[in-house]
C-alpha atoms as a PDB file:
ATOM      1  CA  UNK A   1     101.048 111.987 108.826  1.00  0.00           C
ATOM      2  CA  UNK A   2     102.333 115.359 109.669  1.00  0.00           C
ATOM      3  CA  UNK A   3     100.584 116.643 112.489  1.00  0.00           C
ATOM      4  CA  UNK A   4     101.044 120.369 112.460  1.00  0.00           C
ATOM      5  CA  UNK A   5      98.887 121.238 115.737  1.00  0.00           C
ATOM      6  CA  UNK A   6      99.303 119.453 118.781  1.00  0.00           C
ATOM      7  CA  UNK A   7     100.134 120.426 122.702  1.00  0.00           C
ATOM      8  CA  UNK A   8     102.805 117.992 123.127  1.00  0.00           C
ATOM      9  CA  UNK A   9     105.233 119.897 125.594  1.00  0.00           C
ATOM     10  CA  UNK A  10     104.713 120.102 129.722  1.00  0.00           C
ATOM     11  CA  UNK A  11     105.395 123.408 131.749  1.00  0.00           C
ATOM     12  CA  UNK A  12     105.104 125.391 129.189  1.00  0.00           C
ATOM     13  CA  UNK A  13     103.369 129.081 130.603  1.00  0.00           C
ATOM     14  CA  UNK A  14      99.372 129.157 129.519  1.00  0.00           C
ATOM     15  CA  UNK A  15      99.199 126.160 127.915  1.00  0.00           C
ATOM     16  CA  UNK A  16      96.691 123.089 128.588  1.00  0.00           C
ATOM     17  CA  UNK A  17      98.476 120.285 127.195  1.00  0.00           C
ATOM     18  CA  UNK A  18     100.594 118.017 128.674  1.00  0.00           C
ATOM     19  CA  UNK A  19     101.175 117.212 132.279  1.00  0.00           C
ATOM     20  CA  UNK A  20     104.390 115.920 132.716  1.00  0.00           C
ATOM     21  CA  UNK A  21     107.546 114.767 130.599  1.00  0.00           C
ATOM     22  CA  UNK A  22     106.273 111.368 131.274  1.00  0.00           C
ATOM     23  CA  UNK A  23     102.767 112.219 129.405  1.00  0.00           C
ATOM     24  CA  UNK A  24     104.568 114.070 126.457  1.00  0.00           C
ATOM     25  CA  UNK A  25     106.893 110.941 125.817  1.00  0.00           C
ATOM     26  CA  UNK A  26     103.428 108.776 126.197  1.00  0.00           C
ATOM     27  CA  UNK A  27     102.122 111.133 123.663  1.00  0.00           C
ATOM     28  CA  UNK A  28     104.430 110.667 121.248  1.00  0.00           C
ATOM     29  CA  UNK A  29     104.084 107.152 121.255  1.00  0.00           C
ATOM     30  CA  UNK A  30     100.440 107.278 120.812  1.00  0.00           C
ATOM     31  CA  UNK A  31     101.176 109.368 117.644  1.00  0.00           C
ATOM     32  CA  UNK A  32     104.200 107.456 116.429  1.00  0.00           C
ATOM     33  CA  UNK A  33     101.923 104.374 116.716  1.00  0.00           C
ATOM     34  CA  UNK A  34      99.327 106.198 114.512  1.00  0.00           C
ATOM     35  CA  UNK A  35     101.556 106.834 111.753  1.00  0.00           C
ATOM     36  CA  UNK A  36     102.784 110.617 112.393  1.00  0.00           C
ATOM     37  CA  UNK A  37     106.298 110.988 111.153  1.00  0.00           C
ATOM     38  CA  UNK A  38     106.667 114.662 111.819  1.00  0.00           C
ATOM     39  CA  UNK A  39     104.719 116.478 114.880  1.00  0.00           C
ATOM     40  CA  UNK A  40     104.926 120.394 115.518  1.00  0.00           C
ATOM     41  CA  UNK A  41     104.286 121.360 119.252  1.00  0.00           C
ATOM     42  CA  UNK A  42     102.312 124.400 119.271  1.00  0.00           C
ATOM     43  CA  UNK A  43     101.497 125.162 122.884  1.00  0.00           C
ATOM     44  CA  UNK A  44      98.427 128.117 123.353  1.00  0.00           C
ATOM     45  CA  UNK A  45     100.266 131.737 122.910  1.00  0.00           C
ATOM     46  CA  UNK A  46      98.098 134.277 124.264  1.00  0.00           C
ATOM     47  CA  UNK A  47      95.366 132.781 125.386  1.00  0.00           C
ATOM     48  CA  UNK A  48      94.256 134.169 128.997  1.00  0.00           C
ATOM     49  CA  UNK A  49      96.920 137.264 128.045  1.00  0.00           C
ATOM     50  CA  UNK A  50      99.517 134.792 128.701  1.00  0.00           C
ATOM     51  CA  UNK A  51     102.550 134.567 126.674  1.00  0.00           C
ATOM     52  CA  UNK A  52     104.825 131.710 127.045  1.00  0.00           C
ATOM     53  CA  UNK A  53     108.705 132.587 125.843  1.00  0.00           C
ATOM     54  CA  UNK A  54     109.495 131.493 122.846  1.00  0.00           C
ATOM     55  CA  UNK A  55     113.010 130.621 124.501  1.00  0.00           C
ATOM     56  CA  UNK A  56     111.279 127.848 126.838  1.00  0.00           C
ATOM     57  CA  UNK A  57     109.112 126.337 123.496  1.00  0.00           C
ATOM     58  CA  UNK A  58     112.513 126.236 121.813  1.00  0.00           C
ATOM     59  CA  UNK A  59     114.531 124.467 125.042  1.00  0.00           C
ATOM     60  CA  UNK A  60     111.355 122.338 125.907  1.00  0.00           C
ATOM     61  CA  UNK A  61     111.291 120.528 121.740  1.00  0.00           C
ATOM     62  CA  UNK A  62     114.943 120.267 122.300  1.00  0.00           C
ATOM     63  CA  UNK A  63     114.811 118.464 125.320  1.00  0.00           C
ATOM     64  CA  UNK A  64     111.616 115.990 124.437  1.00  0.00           C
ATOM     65  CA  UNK A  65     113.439 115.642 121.017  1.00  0.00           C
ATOM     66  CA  UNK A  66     116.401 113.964 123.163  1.00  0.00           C
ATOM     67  CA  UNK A  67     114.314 112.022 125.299  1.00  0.00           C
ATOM     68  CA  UNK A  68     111.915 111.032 122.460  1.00  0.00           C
ATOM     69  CA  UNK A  69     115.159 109.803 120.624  1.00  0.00           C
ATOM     70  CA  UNK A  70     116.808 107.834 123.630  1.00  0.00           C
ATOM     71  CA  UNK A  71     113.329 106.282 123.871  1.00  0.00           C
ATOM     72  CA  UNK A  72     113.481 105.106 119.944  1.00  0.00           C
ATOM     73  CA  UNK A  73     110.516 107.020 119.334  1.00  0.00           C
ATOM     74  CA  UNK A  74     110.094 107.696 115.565  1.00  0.00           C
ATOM     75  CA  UNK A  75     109.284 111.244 115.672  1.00  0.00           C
ATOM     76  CA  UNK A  76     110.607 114.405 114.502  1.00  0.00           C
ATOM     77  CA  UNK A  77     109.455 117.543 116.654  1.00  0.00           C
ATOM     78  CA  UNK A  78     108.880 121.025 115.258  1.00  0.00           C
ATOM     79  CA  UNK A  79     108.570 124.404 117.293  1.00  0.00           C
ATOM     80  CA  UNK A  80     106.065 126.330 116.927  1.00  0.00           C
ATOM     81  CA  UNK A  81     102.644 127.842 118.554  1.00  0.00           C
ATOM     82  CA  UNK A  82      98.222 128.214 118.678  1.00  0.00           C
ATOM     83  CA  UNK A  83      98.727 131.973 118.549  1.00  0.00           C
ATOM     84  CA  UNK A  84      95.437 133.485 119.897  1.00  0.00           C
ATOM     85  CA  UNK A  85      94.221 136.794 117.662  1.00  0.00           C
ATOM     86  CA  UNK A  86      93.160 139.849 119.252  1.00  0.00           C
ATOM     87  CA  UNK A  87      94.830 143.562 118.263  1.00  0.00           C
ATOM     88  CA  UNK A  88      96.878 143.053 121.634  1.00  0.00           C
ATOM     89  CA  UNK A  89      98.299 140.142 120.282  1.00  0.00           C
ATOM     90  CA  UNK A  90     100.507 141.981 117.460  1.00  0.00           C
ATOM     91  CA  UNK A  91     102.937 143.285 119.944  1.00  0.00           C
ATOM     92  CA  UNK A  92     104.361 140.150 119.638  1.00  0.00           C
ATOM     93  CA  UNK A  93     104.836 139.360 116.144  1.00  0.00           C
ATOM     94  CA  UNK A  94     106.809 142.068 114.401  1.00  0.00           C
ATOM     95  CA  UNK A  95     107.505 139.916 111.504  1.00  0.00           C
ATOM     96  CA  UNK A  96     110.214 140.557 109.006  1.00  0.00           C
ATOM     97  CA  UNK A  97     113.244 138.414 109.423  1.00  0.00           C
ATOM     98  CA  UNK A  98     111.567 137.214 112.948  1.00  0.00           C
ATOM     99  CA  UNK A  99     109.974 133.951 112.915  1.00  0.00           C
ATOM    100  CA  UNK A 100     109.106 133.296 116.646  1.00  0.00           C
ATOM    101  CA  UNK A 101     106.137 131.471 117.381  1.00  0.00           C
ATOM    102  CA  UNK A 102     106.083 130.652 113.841  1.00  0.00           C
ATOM    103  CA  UNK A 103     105.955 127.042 112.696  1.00  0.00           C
ATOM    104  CA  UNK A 104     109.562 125.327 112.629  1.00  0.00           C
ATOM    105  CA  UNK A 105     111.530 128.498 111.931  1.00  0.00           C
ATOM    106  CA  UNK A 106     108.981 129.297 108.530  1.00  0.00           C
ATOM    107  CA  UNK A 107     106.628 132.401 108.279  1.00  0.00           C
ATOM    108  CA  UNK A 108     104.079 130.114 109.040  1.00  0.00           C
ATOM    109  CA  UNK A 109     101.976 131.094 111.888  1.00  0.00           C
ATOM    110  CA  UNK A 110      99.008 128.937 113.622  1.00  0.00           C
ATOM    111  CA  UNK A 111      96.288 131.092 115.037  1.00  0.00           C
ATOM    112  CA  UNK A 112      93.430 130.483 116.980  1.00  0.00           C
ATOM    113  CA  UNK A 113      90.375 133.118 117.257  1.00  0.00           C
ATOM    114  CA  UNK A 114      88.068 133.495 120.671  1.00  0.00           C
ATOM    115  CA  UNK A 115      84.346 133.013 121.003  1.00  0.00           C
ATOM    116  CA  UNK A 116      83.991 136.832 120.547  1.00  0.00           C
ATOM    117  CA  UNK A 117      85.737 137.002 117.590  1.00  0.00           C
ATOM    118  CA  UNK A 118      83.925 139.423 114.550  1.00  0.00           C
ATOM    119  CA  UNK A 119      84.644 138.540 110.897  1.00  0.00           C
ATOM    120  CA  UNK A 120      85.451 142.690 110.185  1.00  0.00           C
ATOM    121  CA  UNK A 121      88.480 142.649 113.273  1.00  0.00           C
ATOM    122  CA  UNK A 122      89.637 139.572 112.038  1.00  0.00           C
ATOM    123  CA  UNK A 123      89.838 140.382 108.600  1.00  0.00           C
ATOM    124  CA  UNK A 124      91.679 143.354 109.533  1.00  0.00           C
ATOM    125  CA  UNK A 125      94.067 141.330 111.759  1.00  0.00           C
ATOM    126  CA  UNK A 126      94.996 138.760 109.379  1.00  0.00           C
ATOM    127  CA  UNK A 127      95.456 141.962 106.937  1.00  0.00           C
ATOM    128  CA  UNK A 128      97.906 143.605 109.191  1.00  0.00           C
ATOM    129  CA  UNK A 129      99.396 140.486 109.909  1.00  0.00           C
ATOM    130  CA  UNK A 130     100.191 139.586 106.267  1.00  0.00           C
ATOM    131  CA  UNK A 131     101.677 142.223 105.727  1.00  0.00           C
ATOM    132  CA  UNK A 132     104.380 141.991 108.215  1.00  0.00           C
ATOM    133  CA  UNK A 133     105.054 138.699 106.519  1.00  0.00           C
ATOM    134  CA  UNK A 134     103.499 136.038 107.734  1.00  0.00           C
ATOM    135  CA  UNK A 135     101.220 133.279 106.205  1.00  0.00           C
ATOM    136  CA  UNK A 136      98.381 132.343 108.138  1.00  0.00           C
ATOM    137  CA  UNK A 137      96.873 129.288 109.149  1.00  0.00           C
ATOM    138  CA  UNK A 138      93.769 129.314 110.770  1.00  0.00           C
ATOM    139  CA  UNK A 139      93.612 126.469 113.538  1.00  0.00           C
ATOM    140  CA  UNK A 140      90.220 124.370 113.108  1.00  0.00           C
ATOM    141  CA  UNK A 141      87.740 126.761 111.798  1.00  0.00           C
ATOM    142  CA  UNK A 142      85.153 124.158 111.984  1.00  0.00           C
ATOM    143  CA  UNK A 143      85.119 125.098 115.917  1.00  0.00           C
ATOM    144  CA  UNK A 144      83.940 128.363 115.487  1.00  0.00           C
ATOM    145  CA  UNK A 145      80.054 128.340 115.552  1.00  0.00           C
ATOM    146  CA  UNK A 146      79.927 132.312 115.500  1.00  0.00           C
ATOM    147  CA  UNK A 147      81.926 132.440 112.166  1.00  0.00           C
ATOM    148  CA  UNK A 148      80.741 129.064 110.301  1.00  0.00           C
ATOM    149  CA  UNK A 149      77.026 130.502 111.017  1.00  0.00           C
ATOM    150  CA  UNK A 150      78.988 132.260 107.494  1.00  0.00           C
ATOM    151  CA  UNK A 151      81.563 129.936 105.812  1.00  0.00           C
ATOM    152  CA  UNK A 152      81.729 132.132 102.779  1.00  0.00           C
ATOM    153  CA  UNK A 153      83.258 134.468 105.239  1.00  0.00           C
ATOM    154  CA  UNK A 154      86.160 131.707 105.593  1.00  0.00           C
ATOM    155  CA  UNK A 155      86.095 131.433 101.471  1.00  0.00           C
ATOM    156  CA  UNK A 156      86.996 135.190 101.049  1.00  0.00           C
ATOM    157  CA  UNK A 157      89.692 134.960 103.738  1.00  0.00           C
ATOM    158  CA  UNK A 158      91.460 131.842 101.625  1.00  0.00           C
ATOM    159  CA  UNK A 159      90.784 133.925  98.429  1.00  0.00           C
ATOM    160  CA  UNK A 160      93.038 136.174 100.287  1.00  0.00           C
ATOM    161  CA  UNK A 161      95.650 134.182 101.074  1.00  0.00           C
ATOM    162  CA  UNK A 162      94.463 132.443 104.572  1.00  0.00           C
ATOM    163  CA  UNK A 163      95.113 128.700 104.689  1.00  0.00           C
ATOM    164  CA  UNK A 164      93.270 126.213 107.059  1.00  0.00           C
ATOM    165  CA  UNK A 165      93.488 123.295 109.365  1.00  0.00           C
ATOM    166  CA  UNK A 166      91.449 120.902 110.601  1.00  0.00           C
ATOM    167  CA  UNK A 167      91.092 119.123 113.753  1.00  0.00           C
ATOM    168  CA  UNK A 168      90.681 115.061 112.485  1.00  0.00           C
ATOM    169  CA  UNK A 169      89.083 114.475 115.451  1.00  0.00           C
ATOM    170  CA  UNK A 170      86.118 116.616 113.593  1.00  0.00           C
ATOM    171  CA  UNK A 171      85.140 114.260 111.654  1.00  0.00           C
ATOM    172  CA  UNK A 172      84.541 111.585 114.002  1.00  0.00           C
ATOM    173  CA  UNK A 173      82.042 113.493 116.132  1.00  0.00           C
ATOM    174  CA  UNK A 174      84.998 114.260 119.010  1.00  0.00           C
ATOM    175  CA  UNK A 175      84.165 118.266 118.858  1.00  0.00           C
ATOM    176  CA  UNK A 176      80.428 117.895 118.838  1.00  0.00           C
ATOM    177  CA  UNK A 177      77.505 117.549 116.289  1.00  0.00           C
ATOM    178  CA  UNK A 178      78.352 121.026 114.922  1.00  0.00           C
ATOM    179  CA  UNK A 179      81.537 120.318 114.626  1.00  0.00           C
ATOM    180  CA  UNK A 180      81.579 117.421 112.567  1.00  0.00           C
ATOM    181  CA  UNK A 181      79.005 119.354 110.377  1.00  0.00           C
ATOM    182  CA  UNK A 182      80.766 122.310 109.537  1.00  0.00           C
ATOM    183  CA  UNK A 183      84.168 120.069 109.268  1.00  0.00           C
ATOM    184  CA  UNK A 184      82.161 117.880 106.586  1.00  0.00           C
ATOM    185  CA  UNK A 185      81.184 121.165 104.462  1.00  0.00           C
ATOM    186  CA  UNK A 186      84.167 122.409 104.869  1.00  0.00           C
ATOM    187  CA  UNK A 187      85.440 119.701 103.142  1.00  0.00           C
ATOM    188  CA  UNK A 188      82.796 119.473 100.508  1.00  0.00           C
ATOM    189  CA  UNK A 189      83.753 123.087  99.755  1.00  0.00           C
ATOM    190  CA  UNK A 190      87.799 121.994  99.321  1.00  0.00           C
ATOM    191  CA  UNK A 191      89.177 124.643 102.030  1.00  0.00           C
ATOM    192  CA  UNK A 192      90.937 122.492 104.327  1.00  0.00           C
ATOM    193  CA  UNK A 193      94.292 122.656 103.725  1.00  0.00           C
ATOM    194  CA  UNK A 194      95.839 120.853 106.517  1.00  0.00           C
ATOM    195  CA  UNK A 195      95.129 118.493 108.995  1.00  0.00           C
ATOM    196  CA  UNK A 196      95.943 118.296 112.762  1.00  0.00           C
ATOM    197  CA  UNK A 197      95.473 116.191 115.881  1.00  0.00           C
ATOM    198  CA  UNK A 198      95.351 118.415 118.299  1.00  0.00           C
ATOM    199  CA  UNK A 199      96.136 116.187 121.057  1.00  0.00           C
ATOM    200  CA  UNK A 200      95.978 117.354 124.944  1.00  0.00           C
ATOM    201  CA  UNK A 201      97.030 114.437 126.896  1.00  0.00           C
ATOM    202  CA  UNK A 202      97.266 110.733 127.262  1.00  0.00           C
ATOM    203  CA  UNK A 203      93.928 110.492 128.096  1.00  0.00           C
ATOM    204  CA  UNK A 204      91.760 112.919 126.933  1.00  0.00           C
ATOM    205  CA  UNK A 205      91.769 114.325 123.004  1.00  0.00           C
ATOM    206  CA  UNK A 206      94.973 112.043 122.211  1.00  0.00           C
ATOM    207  CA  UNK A 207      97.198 113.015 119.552  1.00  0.00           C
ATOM    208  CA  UNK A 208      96.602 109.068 118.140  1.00  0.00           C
ATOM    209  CA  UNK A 209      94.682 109.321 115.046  1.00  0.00           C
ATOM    210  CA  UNK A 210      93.664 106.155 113.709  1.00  0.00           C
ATOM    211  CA  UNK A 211      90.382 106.532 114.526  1.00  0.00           C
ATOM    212  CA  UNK A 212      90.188 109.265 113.127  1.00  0.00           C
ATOM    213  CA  UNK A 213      92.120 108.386 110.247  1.00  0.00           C
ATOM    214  CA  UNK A 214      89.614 105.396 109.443  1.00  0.00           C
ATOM    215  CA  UNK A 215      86.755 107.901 109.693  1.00  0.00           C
ATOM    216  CA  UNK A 216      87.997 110.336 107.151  1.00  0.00           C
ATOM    217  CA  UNK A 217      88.382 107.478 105.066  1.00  0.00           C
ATOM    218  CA  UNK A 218      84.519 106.708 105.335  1.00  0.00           C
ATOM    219  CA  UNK A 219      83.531 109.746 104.355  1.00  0.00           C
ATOM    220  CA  UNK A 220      85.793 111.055 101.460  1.00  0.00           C
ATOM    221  CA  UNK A 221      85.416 107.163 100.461  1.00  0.00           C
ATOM    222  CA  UNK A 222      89.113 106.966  99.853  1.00  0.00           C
ATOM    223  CA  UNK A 223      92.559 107.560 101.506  1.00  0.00           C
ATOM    224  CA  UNK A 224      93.266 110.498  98.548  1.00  0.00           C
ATOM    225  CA  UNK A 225      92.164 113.621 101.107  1.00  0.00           C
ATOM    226  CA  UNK A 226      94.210 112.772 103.769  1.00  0.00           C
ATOM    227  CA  UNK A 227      97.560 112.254 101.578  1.00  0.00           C
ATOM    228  CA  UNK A 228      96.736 115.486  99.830  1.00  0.00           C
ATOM    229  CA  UNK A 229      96.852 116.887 103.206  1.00  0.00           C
ATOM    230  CA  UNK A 230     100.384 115.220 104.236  1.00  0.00           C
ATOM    231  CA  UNK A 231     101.611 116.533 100.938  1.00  0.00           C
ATOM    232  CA  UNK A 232     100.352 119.742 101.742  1.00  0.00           C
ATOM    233  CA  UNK A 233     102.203 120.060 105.514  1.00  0.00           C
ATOM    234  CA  UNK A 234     105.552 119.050 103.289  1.00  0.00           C
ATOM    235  CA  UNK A 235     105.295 122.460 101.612  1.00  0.00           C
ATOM    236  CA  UNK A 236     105.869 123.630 105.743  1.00  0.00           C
ATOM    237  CA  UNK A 237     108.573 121.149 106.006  1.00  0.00           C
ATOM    238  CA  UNK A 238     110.719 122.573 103.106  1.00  0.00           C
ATOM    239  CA  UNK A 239     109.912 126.474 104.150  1.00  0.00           C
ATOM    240  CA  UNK A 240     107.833 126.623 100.632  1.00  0.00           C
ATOM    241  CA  UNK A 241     104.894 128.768  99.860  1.00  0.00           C
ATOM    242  CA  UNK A 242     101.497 126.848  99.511  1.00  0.00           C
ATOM    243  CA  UNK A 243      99.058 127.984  97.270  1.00  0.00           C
ATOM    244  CA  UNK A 244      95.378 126.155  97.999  1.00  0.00           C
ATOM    245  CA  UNK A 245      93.277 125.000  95.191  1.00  0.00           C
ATOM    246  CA  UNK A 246      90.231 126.426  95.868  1.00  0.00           C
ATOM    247  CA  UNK A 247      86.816 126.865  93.470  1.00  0.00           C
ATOM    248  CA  UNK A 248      86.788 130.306  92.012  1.00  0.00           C
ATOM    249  CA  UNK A 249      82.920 131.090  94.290  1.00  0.00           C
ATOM    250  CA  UNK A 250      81.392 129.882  97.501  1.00  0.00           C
ATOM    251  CA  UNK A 251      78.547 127.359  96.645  1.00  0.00           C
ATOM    252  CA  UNK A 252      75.338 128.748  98.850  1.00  0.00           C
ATOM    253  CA  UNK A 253      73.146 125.683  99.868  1.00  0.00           C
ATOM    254  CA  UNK A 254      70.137 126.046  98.375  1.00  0.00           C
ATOM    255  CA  UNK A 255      67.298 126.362 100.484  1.00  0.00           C
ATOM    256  CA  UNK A 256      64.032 124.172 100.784  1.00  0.00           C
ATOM    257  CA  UNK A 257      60.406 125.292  99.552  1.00  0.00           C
ATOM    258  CA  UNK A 258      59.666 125.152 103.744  1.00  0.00           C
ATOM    259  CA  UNK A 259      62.793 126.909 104.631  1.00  0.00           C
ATOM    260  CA  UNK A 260      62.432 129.632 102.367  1.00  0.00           C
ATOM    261  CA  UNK A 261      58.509 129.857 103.559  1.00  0.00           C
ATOM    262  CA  UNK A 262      59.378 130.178 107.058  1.00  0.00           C
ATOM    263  CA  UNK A 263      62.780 131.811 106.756  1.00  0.00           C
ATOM    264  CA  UNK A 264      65.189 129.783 107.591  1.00  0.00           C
END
């Protein structure tokens, strides 16, 4: 697997990953023993206001790459960042020929929205934001309750160019009922693009995903979504532009005889 969203790196400023170098190294075993191959640490930028350098994400891969490889850990480390959207946020990404907190030195960017986020100001940040350059990739949408109340709203954004990833944790319940839910139809509707583990810690929302893994499985009813997926995070990889497959319109569930009675 290549696990494009995970919080991997200790002492880094605002984020809520890992505690120590001790817990990242434990990490990467964990995901090593799952089957990642290639693991991009994208620590929370912007989230409270706070904005780690992207000088200290660089030195901190550097330095866990060394100790991962003195360990014999089997795993390649990417920079990059969960870049949290608001219009203050854009002070920070000029874009052109500047690829900080982008993923692995590509114009892909990982971004995260708030609970308050409103499909119009997001549209018009992702807008701005492609513009400047830079090819989005929204970080588990199925976690957003305010905007999958609307998942056609997430359709027009990929018919405009926004890719997705999913936490795989989604599908095995690890985010909640609703999670799992909207991950599912998500799914059903082909816009997830990517996959992620999203790990924390040790201990709590591990970046090990053979559980995971083995639930995906289950569902889809083969192993083909989750190699699609892998393929997919290769296109990152080699600094290549992705185009999704998507279905030319969203598919509305249709609604009951009672739920159309009452409204719902």
């Amino acid at each position: 697997m290549i696990d494009i969203h995970s919080h991997i790196l200790y002492d880094i400023e605002g984020d809520d990953g890992s505690r120590s170098e001790t817990m990242s190294l434990g990490m990467l075993r964990q995901a090593a023993a799952s089957g990642t191959t290639h693991i991009f640490a994208t620590p929370h930028m912007h989230r409270h206001e706070v904005v780690p350098s992207w000088s200290s994400i660089e030195e901190r891969v550097a330095e866990l790459q060394q100790k991962a490889d003195a360990e014999g850990i089997t795993i390649t480390i990417y920079t990059g960042a969960e870049v949290s959207l608001d219009y203050d946020t854009l002070q920070y990404l000029p874009g052109g020929e500047n690829t900080d907190y982008c993923l692995g030195g590509t114009h892909y960017l990982l971004v995260e929205l708030t609970p308050q986020s409103e499909p119009e100001m997001v549209s018009k940040l992702f807008y701005e934001l492609q513009l400047r350059g830079y090819i989005l990739i929204l970080a588990h949408p199925e976690r957003y309750h305010r905007i999958m109340r609307h998942p056609e709203t997430v359709f027009r954004w990929m018919q405009d160019g926004l890719l997705t990833q999913s936490n795989v944790g989604s599908f095995d319940g690890l985010f909640g009922e609703d999670a799992q839910k909207n991950v599912e139809n998500l799914y059903r509707h082909h816009m997830i693009c990517f996959l992620g583990s999203d790990g924390h810690r040790t201990d709590w929302r591990n970046p090990d995903t053979r559980k995971a893994h083995e639930a995906i499985d289950r569902f889809t009813g083969s192993g083909e979504f989750w190699e699609t997926c892998s393929r997919n995070a290769e296109m990152i990889l080699k600094n290549r532009v992705f185009y999704p497959k998507i279905p030319d319109a969203y598919e509305m569930k249709k609604k009951g005889f009672f739920a159309r009675l009452f409204g719902k």
